[in-house]
N, C-alpha and C. Protein backbone atom coordinates (compact mmCIF):
# COMPACT_ATOMS: atom_id res chain seq x y z
N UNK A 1 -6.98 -5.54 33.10
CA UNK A 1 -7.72 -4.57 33.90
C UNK A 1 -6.78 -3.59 34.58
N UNK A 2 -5.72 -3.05 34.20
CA UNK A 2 -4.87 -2.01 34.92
C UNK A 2 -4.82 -2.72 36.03
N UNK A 3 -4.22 -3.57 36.68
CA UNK A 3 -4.17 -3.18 37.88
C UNK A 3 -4.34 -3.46 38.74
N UNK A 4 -5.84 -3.44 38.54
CA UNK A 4 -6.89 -3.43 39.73
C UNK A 4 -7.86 -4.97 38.90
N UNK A 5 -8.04 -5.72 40.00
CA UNK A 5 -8.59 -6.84 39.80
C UNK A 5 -10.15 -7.00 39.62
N UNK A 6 -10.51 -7.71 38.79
CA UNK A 6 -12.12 -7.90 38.31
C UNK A 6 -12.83 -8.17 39.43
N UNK A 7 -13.95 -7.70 39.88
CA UNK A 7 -14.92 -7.96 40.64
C UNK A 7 -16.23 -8.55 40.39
N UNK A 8 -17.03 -9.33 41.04
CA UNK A 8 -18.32 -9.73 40.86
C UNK A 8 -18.96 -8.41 42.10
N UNK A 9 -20.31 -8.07 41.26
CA UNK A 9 -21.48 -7.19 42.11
C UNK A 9 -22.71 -7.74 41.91
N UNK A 10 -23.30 -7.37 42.69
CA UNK A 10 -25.11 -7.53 43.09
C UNK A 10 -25.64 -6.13 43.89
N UNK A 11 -26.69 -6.41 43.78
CA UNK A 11 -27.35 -5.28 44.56
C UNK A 11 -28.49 -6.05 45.03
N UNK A 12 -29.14 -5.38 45.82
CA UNK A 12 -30.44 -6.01 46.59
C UNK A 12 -31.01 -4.57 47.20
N UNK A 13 -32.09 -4.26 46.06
CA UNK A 13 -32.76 -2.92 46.01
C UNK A 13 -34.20 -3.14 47.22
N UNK A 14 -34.26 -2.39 48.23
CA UNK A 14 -35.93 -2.54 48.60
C UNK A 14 -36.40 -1.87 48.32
N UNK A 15 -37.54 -1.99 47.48
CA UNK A 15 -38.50 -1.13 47.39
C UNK A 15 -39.57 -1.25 46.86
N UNK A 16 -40.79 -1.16 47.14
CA UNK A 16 -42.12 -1.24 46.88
C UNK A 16 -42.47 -2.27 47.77
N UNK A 17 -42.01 -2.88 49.00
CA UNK A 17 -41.94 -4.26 49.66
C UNK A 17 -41.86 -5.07 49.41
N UNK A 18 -40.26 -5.10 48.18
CA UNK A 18 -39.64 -6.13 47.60
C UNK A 18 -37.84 -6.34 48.01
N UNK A 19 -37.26 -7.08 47.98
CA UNK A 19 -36.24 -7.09 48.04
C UNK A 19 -35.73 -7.81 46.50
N UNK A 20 -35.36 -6.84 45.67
CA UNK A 20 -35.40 -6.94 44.36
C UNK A 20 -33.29 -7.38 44.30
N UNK A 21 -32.97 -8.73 43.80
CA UNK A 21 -31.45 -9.26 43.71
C UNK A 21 -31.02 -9.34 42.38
N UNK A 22 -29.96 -8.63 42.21
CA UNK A 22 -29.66 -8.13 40.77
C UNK A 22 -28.15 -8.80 40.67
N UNK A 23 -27.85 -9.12 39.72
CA UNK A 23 -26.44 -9.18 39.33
C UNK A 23 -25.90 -8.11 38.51
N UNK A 24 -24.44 -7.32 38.83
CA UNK A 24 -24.08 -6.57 37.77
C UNK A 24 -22.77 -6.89 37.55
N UNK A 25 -23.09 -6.57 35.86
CA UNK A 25 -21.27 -7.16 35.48
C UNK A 25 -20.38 -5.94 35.33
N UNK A 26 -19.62 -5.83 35.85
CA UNK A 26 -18.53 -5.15 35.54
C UNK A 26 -17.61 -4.97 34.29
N UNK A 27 -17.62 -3.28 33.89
CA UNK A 27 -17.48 -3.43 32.45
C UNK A 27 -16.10 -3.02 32.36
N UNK A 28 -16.19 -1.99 33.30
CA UNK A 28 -14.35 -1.98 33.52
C UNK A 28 -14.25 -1.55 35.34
N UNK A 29 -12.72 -1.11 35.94
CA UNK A 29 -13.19 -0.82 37.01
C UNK A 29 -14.04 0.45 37.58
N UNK A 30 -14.78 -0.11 38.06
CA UNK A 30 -15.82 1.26 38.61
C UNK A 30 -16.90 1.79 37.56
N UNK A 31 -17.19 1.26 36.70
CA UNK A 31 -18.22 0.85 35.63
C UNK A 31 -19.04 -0.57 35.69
N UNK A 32 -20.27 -0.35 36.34
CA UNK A 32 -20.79 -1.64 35.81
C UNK A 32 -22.23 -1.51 35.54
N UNK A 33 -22.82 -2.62 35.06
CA UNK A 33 -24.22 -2.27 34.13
C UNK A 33 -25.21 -3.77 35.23
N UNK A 34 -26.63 -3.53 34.38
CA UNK A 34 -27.25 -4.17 35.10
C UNK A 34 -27.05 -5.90 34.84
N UNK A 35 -26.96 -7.03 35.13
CA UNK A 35 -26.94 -8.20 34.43
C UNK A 35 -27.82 -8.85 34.22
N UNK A 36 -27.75 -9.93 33.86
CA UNK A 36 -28.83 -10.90 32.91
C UNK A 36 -29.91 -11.50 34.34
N UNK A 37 -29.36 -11.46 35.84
CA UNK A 37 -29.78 -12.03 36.71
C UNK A 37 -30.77 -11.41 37.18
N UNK A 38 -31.63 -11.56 37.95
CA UNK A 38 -32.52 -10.71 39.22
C UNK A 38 -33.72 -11.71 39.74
N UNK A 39 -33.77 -10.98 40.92
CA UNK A 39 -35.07 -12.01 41.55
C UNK A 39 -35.23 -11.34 42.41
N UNK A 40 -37.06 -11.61 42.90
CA UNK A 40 -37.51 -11.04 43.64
C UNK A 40 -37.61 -11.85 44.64
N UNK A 41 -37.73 -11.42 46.16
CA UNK A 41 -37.96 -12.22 47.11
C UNK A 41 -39.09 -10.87 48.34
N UNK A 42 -40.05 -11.26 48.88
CA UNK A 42 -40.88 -10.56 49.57
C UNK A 42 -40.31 -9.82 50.68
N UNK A 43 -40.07 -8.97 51.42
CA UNK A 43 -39.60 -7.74 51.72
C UNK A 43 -39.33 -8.80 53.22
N UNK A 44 -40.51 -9.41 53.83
CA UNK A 44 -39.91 -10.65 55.16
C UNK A 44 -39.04 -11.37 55.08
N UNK A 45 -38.63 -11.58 53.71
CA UNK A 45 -38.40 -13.10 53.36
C UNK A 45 -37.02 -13.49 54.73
N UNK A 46 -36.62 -14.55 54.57
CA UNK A 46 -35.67 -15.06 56.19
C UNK A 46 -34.35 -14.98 55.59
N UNK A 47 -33.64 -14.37 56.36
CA UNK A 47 -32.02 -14.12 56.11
C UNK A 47 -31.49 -14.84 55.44
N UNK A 48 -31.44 -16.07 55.39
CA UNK A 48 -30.95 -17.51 54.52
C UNK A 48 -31.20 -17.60 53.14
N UNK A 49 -32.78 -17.00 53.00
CA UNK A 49 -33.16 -16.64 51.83
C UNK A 49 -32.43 -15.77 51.01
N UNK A 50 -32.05 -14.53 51.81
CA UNK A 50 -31.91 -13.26 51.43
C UNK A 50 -30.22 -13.68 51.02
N UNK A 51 -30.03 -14.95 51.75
CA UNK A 51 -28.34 -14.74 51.76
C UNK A 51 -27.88 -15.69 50.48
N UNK A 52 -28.78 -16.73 50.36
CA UNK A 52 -28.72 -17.63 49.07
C UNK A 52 -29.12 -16.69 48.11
N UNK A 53 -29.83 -15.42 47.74
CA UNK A 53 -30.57 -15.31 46.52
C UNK A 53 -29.15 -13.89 46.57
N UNK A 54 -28.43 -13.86 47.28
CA UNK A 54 -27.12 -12.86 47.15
C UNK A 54 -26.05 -13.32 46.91
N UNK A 55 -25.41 -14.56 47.46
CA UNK A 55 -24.26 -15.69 46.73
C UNK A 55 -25.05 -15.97 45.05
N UNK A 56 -26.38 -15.96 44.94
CA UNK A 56 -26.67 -16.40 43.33
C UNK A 56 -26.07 -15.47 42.76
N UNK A 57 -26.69 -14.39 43.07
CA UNK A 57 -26.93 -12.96 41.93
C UNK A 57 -24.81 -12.66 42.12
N UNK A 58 -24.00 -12.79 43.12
CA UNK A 58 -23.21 -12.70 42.43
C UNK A 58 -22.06 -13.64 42.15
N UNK A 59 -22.62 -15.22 41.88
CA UNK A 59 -21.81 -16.16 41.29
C UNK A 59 -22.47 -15.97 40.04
N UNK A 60 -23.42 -15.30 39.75
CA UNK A 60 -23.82 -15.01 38.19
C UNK A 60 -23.47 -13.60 37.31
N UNK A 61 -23.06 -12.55 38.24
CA UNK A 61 -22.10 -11.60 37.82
C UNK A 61 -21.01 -11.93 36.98
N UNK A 62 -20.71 -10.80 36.22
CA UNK A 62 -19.61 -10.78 35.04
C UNK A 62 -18.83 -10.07 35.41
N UNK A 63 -17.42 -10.56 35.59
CA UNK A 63 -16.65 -9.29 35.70
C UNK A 63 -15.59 -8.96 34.92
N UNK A 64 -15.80 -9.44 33.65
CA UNK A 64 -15.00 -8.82 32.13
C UNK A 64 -16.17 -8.24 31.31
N UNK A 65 -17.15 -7.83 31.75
CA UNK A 65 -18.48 -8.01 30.32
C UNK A 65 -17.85 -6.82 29.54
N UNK A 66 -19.12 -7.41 28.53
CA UNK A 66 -18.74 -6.40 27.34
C UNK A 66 -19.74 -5.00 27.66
N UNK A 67 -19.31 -3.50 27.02
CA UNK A 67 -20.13 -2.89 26.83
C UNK A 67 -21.39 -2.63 26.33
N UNK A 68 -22.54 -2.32 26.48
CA UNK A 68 -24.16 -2.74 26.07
C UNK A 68 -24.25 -1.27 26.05
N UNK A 69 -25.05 -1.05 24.90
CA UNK A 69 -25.91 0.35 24.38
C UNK A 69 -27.21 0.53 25.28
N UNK A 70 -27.31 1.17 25.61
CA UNK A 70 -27.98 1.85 26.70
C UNK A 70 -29.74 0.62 26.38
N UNK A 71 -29.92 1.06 24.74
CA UNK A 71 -31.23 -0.27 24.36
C UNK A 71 -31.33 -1.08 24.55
N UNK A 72 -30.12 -1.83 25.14
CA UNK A 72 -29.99 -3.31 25.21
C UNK A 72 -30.43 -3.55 27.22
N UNK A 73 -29.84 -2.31 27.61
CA UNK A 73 -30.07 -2.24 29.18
C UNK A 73 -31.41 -2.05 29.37
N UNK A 74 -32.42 -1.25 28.54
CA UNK A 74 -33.99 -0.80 28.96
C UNK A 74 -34.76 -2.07 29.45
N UNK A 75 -34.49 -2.91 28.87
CA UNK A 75 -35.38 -4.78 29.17
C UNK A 75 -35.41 -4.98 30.76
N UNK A 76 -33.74 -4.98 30.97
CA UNK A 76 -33.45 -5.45 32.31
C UNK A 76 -33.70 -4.35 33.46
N UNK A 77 -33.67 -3.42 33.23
CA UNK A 77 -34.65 -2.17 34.28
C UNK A 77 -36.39 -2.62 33.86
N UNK A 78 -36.60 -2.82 32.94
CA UNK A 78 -38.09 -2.95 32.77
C UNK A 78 -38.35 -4.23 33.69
N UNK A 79 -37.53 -5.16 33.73
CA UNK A 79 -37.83 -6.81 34.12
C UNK A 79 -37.82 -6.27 35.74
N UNK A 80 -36.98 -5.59 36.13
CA UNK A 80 -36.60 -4.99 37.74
C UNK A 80 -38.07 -4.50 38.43
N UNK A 81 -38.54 -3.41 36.95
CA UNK A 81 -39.56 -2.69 37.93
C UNK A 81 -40.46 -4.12 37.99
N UNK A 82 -40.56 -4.49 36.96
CA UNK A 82 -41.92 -5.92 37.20
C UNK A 82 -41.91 -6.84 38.21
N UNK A 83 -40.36 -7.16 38.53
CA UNK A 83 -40.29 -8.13 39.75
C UNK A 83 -40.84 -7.13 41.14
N UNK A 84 -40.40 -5.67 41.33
CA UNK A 84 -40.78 -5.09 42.18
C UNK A 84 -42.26 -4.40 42.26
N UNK A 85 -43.07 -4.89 40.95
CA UNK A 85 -44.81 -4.74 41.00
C UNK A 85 -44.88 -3.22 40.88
N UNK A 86 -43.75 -2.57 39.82
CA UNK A 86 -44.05 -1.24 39.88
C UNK A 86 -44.19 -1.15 38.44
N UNK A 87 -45.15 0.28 37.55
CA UNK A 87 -44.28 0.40 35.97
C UNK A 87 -43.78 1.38 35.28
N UNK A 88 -42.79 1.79 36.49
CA UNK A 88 -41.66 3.08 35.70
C UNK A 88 -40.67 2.92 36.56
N UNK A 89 -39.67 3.19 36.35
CA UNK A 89 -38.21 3.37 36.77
C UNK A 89 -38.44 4.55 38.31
N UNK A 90 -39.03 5.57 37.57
CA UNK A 90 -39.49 6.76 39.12
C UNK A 90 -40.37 5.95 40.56
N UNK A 91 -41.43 5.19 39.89
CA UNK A 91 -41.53 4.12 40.68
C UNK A 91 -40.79 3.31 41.76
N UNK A 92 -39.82 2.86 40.58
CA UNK A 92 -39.00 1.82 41.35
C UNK A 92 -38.08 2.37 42.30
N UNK A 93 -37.53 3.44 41.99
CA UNK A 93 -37.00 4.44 43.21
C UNK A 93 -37.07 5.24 43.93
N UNK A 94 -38.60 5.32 43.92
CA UNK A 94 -38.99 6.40 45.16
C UNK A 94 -38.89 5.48 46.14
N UNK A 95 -38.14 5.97 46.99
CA UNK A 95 -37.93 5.27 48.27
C UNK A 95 -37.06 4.46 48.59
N UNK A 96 -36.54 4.16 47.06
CA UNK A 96 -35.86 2.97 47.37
C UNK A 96 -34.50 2.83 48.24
N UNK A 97 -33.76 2.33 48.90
CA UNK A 97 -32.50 1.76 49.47
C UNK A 97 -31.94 0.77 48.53
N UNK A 98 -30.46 0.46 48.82
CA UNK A 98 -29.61 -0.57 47.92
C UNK A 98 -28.66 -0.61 48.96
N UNK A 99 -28.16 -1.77 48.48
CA UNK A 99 -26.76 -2.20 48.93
C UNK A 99 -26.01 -3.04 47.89
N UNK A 100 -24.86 -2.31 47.25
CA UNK A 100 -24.19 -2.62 46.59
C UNK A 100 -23.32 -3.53 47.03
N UNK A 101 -23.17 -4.70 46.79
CA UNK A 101 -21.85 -6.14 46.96
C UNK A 101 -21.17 -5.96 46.30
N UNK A 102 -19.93 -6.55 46.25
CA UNK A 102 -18.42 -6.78 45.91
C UNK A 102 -17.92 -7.62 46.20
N UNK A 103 -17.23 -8.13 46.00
CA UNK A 103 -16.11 -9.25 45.89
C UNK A 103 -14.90 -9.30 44.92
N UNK A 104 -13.96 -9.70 45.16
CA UNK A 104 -12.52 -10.04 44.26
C UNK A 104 -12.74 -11.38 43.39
N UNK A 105 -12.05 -11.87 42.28
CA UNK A 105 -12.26 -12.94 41.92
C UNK A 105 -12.20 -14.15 42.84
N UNK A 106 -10.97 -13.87 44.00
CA UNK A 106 -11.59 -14.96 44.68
C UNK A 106 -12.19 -14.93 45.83
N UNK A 107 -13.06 -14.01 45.76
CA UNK A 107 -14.40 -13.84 46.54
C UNK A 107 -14.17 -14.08 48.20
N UNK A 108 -12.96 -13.98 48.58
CA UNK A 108 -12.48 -14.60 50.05
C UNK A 108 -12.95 -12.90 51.53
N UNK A 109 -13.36 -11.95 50.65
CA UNK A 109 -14.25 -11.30 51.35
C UNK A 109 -15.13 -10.54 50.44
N UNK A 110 -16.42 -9.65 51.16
CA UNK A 110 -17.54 -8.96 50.60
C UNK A 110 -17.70 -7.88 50.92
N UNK A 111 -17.33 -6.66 50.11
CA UNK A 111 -17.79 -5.48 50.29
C UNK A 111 -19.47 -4.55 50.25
N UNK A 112 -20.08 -4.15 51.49
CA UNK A 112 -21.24 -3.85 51.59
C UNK A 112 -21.15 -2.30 51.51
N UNK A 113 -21.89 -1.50 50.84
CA UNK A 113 -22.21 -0.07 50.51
C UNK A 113 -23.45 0.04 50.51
N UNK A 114 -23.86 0.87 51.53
CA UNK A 114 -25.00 1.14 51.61
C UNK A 114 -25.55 2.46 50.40
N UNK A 115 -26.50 2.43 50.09
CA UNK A 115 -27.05 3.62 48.71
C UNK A 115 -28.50 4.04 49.52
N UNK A 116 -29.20 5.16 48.71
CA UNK A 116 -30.23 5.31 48.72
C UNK A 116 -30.38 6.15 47.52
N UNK A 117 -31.79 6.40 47.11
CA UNK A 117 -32.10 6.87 45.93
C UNK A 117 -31.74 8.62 45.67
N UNK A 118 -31.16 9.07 45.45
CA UNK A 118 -31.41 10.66 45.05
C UNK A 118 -31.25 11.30 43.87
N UNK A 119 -31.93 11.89 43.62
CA UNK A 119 -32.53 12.22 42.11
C UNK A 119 -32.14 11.10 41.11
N UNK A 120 -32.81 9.90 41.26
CA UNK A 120 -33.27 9.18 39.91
C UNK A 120 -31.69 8.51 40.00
N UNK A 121 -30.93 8.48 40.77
CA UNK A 121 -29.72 7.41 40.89
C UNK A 121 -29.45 7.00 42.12
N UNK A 122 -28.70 5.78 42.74
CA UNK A 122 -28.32 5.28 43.88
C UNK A 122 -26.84 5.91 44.47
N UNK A 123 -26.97 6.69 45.43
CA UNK A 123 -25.75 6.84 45.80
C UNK A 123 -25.13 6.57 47.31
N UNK A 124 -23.81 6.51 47.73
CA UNK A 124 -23.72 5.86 48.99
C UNK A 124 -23.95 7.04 49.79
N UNK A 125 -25.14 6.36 51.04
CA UNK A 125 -25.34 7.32 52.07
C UNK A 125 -24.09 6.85 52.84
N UNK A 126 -24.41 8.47 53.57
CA UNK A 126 -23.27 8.56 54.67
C UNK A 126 -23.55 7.93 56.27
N UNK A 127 -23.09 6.50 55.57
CA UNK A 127 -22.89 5.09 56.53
C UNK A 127 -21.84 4.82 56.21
N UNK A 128 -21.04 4.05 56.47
CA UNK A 128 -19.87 3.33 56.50
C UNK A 128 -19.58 2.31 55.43
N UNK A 129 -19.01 1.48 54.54
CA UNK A 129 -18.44 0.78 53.98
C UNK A 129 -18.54 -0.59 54.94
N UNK A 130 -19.07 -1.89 55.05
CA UNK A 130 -18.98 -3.15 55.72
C UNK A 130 -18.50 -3.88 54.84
N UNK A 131 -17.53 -4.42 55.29
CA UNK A 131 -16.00 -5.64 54.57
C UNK A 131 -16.52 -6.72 55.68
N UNK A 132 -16.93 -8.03 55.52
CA UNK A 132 -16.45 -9.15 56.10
C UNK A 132 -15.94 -10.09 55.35
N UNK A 133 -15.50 -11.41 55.91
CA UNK A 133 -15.13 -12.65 55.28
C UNK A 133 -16.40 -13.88 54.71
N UNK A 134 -16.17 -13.78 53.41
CA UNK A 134 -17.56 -14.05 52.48
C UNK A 134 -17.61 -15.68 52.93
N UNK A 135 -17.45 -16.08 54.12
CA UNK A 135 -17.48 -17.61 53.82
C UNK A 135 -18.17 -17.12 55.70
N UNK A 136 -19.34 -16.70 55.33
CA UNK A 136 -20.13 -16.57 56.83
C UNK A 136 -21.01 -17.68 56.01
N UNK A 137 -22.26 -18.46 56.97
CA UNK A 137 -23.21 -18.59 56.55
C UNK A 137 -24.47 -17.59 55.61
N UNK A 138 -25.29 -18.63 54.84
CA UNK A 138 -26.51 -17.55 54.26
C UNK A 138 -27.07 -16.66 55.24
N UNK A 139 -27.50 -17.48 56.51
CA UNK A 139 -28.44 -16.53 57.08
C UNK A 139 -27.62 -15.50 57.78
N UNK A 140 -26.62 -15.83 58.06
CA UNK A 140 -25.41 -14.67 58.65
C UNK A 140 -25.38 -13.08 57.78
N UNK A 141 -25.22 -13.87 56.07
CA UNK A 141 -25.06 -12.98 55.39
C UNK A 141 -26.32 -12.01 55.13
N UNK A 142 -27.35 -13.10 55.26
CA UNK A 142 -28.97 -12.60 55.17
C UNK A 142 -28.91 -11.24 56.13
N UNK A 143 -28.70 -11.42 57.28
CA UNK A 143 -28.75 -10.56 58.52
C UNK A 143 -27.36 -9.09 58.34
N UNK A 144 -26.74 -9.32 57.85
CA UNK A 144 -25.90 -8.33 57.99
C UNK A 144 -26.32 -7.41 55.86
N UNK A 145 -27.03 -7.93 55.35
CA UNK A 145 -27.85 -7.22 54.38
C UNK A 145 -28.44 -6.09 54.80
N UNK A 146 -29.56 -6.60 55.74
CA UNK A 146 -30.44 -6.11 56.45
C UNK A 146 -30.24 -4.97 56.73
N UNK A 147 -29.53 -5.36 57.86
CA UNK A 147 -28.75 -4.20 58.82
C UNK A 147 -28.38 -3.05 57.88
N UNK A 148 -27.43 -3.76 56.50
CA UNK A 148 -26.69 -2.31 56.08
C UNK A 148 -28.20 -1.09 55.55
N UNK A 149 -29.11 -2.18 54.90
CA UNK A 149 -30.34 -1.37 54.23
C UNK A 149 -30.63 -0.67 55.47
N UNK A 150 -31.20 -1.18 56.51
CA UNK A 150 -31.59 -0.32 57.49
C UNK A 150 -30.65 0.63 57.86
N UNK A 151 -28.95 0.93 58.03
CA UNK A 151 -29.03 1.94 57.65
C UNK A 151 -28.72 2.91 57.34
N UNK A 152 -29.11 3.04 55.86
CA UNK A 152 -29.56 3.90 54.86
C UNK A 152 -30.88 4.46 55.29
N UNK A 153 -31.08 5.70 56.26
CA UNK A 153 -32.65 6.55 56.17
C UNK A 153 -32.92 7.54 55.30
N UNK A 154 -34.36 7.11 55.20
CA UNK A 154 -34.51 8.50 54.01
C UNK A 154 -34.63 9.64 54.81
């Protein structure tokens, strides 16, 4: 990898009053695609929740994957909008917020980026970058999710 060391990512999209948990594998650095993972959890659901279903999505991240033809990606955006009860991609991001995760292989901290939707992609709003030490509790981690989504305003 040049260099620069492999990462595991997730995202945890809200939108439609879902908190939609994605895994993405990393295809090289600063390239990554959607992964095989996701789950939905209800837009209340309790920090602990939010913080276990975010250690899943990225102990199930890839961070050597291989490259995928754009056909092979349409499934796993289709499976996204369904967990989030929407059925188009424009759907799934009107409105939406993200927060992009990070980690190093050995995961000993977590990088938080806050996103929001603009024109039909996620990009980081102008909030700050949150780094802590990834060995907080779930609901710790649950709660400082939160926070970053909140904020991201539209």
């Amino acid at each position: 990898m040049t260099g620069q060391e492999a990462r595991h990512h997730a995202h945890v999209d809200l939108t439609n009053g879902h908190l939609v948990v994605t895994s993405y594998d990393q295809v090289e650095p600063g390239l990554c695609i959607i992964g095989e993972h996701a789950a939905a959890l209800p837009e209340g659901a309790d920090h602990a929740t939010v913080g276990r279903a975010v250690r899943e999505a990225l102990s199930l991240s890839l961070p050597n994957a291989e490259r995928v033809a754009y056909f092979a990606l349409k499934p796993r955006m289709e499976r996204l909008q369904k967990l989030a009860g929407v059925k188009s991609n424009r759907a799934y991001l009107k409105g939406a917020k993200s927060v992009l995760l990070a980690c190093a292989d050995n995961c000993s901290t977590l990088t938080l980026t806050p996103t929001k939707n603009r024109a039909g992609s996620f990009e980081q709003c102008d909030q700050p970058t949150t780094v802590l030490l990834a060995d907080l509790s779930d609901d710790a981690l649950g709660q400082v999710v939160r926070s970053v989504l909140a904020r991201c305003i539209q």
